[in-house]
PDB file of N, CA and C in Angstrom:
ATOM      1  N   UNK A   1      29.500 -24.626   8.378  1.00  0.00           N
ATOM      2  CA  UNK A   1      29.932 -24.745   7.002  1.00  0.00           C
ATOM      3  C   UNK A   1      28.751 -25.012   6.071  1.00  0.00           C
ATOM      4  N   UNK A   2      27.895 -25.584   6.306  1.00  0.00           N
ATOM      5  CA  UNK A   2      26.677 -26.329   5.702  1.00  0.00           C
ATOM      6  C   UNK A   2      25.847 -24.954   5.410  1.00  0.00           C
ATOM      7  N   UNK A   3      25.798 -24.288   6.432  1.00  0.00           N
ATOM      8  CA  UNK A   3      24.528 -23.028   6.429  1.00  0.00           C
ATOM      9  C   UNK A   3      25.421 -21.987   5.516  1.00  0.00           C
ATOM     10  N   UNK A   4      26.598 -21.992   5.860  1.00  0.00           N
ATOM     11  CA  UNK A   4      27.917 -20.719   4.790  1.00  0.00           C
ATOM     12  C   UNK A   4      27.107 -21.407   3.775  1.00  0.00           C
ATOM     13  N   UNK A   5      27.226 -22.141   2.794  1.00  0.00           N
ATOM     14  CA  UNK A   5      26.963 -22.595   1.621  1.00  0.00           C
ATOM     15  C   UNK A   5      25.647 -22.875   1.156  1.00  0.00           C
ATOM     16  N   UNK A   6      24.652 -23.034   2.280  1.00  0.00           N
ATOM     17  CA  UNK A   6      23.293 -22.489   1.711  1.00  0.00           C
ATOM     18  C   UNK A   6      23.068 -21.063   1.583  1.00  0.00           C
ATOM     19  N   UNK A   7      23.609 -20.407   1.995  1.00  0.00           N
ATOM     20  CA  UNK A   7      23.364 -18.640   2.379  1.00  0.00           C
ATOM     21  C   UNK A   7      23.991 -18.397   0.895  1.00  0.00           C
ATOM     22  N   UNK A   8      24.932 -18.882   0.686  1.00  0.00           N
ATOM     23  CA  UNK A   8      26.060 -18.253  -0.842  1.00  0.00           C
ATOM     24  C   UNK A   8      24.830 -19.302  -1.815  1.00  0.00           C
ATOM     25  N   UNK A   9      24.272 -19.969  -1.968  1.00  0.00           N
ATOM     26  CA  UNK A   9      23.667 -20.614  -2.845  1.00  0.00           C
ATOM     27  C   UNK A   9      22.162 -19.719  -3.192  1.00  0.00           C
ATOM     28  N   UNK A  10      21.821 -19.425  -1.945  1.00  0.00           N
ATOM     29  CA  UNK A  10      20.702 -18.276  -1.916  1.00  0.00           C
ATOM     30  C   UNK A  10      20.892 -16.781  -2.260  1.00  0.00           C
ATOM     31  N   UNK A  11      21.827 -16.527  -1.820  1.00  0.00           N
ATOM     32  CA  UNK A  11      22.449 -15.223  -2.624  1.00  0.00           C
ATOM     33  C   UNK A  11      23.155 -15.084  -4.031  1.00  0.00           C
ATOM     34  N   UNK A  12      23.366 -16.470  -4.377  1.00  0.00           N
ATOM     35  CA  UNK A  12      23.471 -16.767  -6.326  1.00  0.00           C
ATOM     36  C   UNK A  12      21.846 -16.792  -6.958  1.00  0.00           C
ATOM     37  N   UNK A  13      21.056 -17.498  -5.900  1.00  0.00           N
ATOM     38  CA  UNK A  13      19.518 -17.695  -6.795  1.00  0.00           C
ATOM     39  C   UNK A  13      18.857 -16.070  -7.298  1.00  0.00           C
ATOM     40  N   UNK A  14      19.203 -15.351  -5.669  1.00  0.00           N
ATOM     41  CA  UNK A  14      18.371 -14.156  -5.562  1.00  0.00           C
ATOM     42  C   UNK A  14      19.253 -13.102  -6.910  1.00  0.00           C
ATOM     43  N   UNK A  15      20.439 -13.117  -7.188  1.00  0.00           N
ATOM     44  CA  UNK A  15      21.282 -12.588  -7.562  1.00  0.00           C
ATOM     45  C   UNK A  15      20.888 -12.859  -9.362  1.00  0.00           C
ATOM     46  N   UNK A  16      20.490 -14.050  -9.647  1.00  0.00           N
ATOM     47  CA  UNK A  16      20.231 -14.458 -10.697  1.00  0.00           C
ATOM     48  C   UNK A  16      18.298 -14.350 -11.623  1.00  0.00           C
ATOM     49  N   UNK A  17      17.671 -14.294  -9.711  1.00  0.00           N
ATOM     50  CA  UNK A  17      16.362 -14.190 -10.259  1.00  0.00           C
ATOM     51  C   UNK A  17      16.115 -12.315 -10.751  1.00  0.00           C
ATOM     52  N   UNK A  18      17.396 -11.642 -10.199  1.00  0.00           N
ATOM     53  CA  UNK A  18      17.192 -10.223 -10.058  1.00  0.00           C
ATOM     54  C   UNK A  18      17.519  -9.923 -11.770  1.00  0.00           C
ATOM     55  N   UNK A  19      18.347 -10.375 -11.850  1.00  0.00           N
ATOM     56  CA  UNK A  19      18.640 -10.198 -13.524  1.00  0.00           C
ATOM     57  C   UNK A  19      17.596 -10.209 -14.611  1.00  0.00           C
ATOM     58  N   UNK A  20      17.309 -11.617 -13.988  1.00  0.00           N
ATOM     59  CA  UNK A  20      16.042 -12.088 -14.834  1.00  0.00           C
ATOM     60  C   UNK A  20      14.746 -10.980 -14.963  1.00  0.00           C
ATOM     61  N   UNK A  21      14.711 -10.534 -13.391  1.00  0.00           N
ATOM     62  CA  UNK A  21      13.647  -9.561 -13.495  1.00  0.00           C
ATOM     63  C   UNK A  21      13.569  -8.041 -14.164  1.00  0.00           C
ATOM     64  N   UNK A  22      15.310  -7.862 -13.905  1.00  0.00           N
ATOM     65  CA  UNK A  22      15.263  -6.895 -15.091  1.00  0.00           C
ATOM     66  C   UNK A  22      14.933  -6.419 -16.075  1.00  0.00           C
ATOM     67  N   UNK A  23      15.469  -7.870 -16.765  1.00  0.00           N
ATOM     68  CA  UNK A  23      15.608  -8.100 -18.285  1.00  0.00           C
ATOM     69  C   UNK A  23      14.198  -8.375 -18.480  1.00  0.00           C
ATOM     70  N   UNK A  24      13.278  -8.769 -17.941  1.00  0.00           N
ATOM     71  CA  UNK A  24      11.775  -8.436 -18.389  1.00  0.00           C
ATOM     72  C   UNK A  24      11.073  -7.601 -18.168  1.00  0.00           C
ATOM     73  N   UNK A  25      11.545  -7.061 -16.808  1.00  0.00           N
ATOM     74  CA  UNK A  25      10.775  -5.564 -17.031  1.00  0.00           C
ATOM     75  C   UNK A  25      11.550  -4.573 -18.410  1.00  0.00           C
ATOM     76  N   UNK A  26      13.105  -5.032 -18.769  1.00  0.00           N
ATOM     77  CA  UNK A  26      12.631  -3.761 -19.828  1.00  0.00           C
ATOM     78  C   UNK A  26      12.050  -4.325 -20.894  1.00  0.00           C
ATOM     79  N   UNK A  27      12.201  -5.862 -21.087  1.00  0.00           N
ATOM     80  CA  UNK A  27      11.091  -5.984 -22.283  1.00  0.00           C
ATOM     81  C   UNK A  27       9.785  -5.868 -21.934  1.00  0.00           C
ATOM     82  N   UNK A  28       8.854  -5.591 -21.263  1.00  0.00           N
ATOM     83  CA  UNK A  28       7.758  -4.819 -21.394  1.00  0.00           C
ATOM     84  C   UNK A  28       7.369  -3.085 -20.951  1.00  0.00           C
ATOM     85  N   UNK A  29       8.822  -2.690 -20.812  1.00  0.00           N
ATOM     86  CA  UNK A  29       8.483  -1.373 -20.765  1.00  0.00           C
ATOM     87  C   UNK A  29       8.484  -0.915 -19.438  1.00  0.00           C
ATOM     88  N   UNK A  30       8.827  -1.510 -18.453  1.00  0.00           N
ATOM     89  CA  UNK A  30       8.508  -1.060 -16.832  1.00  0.00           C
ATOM     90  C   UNK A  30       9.450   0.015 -17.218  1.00  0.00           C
ATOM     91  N   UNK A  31       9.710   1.573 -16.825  1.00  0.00           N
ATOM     92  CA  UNK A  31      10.425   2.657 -15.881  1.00  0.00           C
ATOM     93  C   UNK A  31      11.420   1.939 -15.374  1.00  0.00           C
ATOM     94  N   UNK A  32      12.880   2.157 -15.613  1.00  0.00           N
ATOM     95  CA  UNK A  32      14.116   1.808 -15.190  1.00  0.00           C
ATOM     96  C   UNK A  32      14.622   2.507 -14.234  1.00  0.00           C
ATOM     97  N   UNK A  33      13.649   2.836 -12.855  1.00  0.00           N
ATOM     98  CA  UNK A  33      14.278   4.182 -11.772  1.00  0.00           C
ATOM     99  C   UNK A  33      15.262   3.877 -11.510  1.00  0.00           C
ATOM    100  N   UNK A  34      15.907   3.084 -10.992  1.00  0.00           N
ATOM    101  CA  UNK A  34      17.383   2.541 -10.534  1.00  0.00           C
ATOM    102  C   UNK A  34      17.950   3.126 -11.321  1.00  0.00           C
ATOM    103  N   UNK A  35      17.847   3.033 -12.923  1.00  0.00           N
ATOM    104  CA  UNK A  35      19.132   3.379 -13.558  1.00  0.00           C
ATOM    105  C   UNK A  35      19.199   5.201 -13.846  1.00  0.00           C
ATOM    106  N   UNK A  36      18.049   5.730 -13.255  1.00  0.00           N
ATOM    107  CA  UNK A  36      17.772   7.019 -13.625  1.00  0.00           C
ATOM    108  C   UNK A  36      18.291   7.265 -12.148  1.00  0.00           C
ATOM    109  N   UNK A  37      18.129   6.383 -10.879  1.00  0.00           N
ATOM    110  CA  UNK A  37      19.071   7.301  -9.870  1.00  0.00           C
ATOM    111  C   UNK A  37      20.386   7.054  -9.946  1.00  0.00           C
ATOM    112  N   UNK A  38      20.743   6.369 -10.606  1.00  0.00           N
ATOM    113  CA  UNK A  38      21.971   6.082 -10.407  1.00  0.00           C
ATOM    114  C   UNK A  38      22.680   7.119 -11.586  1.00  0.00           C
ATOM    115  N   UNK A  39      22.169   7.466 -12.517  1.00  0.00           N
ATOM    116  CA  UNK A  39      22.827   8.460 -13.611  1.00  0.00           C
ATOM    117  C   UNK A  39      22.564   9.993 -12.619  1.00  0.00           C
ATOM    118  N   UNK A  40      21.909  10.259 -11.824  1.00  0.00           N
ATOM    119  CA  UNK A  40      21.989  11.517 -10.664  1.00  0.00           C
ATOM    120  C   UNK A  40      23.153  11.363 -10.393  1.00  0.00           C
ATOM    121  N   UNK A  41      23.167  10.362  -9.386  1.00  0.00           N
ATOM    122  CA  UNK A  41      23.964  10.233  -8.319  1.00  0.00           C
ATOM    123  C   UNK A  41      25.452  10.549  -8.981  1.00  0.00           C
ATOM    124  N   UNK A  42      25.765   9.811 -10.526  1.00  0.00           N
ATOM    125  CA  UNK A  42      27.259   9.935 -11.743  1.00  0.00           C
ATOM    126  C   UNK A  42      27.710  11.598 -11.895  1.00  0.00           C
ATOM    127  N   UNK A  43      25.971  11.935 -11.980  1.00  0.00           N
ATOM    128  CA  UNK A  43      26.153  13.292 -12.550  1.00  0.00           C
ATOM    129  C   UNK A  43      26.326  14.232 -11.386  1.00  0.00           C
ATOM    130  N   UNK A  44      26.232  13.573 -10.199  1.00  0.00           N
ATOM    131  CA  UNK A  44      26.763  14.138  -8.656  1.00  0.00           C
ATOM    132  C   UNK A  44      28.132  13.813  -8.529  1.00  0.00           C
ATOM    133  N   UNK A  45      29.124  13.250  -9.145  1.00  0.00           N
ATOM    134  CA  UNK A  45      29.829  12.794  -8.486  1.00  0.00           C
ATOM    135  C   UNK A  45      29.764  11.706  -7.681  1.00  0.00           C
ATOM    136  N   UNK A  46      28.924  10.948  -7.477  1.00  0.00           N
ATOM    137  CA  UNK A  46      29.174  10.343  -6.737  1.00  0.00           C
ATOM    138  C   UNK A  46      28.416   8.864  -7.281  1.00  0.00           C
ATOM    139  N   UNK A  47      30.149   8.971  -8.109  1.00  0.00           N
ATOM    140  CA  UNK A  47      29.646   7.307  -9.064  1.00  0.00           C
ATOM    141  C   UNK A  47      30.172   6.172  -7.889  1.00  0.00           C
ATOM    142  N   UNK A  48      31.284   5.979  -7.005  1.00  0.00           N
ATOM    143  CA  UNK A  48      30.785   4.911  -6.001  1.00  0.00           C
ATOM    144  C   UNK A  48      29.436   4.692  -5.124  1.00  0.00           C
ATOM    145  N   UNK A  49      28.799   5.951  -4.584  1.00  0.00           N
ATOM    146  CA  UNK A  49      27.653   6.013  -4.166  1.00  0.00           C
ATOM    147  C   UNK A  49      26.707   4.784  -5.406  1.00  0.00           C
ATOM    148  N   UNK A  50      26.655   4.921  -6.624  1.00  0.00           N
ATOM    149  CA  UNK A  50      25.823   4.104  -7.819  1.00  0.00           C
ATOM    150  C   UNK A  50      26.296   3.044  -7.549  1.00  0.00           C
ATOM    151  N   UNK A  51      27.702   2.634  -7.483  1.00  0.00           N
ATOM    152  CA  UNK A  51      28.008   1.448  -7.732  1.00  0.00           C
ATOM    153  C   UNK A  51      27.343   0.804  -6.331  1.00  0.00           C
ATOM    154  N   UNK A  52      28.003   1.190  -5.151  1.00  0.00           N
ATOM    155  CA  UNK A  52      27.469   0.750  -4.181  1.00  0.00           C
ATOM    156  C   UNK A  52      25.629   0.632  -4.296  1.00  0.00           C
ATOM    157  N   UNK A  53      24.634   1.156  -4.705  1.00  0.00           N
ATOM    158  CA  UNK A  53      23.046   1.203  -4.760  1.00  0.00           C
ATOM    159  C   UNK A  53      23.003   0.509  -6.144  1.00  0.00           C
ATOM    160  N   UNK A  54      23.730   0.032  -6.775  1.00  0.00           N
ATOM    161  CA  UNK A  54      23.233  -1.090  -8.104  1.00  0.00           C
ATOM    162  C   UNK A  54      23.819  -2.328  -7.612  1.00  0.00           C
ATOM    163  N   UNK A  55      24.702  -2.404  -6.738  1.00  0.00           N
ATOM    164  CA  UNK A  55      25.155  -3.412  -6.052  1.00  0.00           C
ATOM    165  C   UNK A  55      23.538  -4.143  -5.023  1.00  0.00           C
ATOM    166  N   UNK A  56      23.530  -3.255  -4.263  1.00  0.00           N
ATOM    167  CA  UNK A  56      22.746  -3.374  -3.287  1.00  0.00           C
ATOM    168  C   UNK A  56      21.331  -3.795  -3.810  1.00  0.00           C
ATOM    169  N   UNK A  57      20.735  -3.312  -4.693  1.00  0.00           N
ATOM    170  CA  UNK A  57      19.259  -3.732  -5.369  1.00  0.00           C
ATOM    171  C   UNK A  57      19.499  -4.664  -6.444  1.00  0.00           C
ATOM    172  N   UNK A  58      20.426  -5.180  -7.118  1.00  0.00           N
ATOM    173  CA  UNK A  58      20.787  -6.648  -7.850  1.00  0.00           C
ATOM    174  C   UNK A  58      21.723  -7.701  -7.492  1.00  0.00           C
ATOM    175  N   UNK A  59      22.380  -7.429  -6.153  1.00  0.00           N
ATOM    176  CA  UNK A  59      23.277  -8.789  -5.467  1.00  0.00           C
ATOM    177  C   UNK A  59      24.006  -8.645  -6.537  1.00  0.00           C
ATOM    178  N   UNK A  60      24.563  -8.089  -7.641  1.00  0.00           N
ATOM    179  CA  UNK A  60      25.285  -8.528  -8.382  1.00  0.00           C
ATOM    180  C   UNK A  60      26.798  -8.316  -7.486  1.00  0.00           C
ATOM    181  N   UNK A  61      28.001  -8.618  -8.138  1.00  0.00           N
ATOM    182  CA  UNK A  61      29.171  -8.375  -7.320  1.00  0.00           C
ATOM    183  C   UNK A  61      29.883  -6.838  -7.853  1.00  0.00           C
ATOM    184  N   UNK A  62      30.923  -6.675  -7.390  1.00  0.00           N
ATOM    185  CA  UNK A  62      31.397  -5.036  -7.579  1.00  0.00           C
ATOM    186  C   UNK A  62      31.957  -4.877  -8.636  1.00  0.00           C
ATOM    187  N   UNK A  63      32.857  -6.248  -9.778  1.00  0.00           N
ATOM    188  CA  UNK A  63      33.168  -5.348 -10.480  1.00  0.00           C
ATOM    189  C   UNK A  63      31.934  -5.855 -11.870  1.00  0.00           C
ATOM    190  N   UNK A  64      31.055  -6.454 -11.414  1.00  0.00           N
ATOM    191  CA  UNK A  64      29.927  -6.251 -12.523  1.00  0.00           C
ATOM    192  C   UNK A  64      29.062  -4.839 -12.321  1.00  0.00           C
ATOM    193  N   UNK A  65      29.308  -4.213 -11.116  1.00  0.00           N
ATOM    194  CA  UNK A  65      28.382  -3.383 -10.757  1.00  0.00           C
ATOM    195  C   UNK A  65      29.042  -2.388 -11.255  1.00  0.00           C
ATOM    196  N   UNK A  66      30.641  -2.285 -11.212  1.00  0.00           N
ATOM    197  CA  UNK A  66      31.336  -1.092 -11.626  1.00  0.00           C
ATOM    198  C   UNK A  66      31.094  -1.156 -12.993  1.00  0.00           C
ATOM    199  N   UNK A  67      31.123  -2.329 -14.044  1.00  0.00           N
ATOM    200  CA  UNK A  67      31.015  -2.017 -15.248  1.00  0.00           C
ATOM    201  C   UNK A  67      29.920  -1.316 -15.662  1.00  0.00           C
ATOM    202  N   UNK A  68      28.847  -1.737 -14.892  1.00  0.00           N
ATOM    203  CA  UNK A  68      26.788  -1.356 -15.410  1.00  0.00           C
ATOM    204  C   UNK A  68      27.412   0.294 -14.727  1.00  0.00           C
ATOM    205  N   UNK A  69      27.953   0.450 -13.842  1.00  0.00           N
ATOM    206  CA  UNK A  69      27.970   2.231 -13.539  1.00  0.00           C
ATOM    207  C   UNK A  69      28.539   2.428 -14.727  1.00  0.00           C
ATOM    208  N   UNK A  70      29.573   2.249 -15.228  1.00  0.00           N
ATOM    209  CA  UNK A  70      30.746   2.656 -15.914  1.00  0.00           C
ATOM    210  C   UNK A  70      30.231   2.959 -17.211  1.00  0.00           C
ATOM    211  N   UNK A  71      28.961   1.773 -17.507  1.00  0.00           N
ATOM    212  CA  UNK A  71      28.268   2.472 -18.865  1.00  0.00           C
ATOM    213  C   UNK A  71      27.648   3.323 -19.064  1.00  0.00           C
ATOM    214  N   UNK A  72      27.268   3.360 -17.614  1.00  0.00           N
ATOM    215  CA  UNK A  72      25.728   4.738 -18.119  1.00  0.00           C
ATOM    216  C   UNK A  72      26.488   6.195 -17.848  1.00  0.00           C
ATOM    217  N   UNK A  73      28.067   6.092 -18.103  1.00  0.00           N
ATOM    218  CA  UNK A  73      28.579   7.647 -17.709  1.00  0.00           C
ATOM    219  C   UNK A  73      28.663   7.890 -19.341  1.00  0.00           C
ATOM    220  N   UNK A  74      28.114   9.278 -19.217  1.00  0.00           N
ATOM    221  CA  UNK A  74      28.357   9.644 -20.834  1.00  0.00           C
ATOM    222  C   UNK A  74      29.223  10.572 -21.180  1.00  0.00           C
ATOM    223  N   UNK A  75      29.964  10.622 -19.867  1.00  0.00           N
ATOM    224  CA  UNK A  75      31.045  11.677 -20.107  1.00  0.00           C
ATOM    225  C   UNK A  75      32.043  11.118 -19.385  1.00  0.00           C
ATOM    226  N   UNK A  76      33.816  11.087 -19.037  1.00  0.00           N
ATOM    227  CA  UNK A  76      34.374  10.891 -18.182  1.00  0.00           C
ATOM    228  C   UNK A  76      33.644  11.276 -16.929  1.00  0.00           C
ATOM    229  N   UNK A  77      33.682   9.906 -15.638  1.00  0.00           N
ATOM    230  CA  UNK A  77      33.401   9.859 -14.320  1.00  0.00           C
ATOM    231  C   UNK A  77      34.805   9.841 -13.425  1.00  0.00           C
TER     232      UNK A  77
END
C-alpha cells in the first residue's frame, strides 16, 4: 500500500513537471513535434492512436488527453 502511493505520487510529480516543460518550451520557441505528430496521425484517422501518444509522452490522464486531441482537429474527427 505504501509503495501504491509513492508510485501515484511520482506519476502526479512527473505528470506535472511535463506540463511545466511544455509550457516553457513554447515560451521560448522549442518545435512542438508531438503536436505536429499527432495532427498526422488526426489527419490519418487515427485520432485514438494521438490520444493514446499525447497520453503516453505527458502522463496526463485520457480525458485531458482527449480534449488536447480534440483541439487540434480542424475539421470533424
Amino acid at each position: 500500500m505504501i509503495i501504491a502511493g509513492a508510485i501515484r505520487a511520482l506519476q502526479s510529480d512527473i505528470t506535472r513537471i511535463n506540463v511545466n516543460l511544455n509550457i516553457i518550451a513554447k515560451q521560448i520557441g522549442v518545435p512542438d513535434t508531438v503536436t505536429n505528430e499527432l495532427k498526422i496521425l488526426i489527419s490519418e484517422g487515427k485520432k485514438i492512436e494521438a490520444i493514446k501518444k499525447y497520453r503516453m509522452v505527458t502522463g496526463l490522464g485520457l480525458i485531458e488527453a482527449k480534449e488536447y486531441v480534440d483541439s487540434l482537429c480542424v475539421k470533424k474527427c
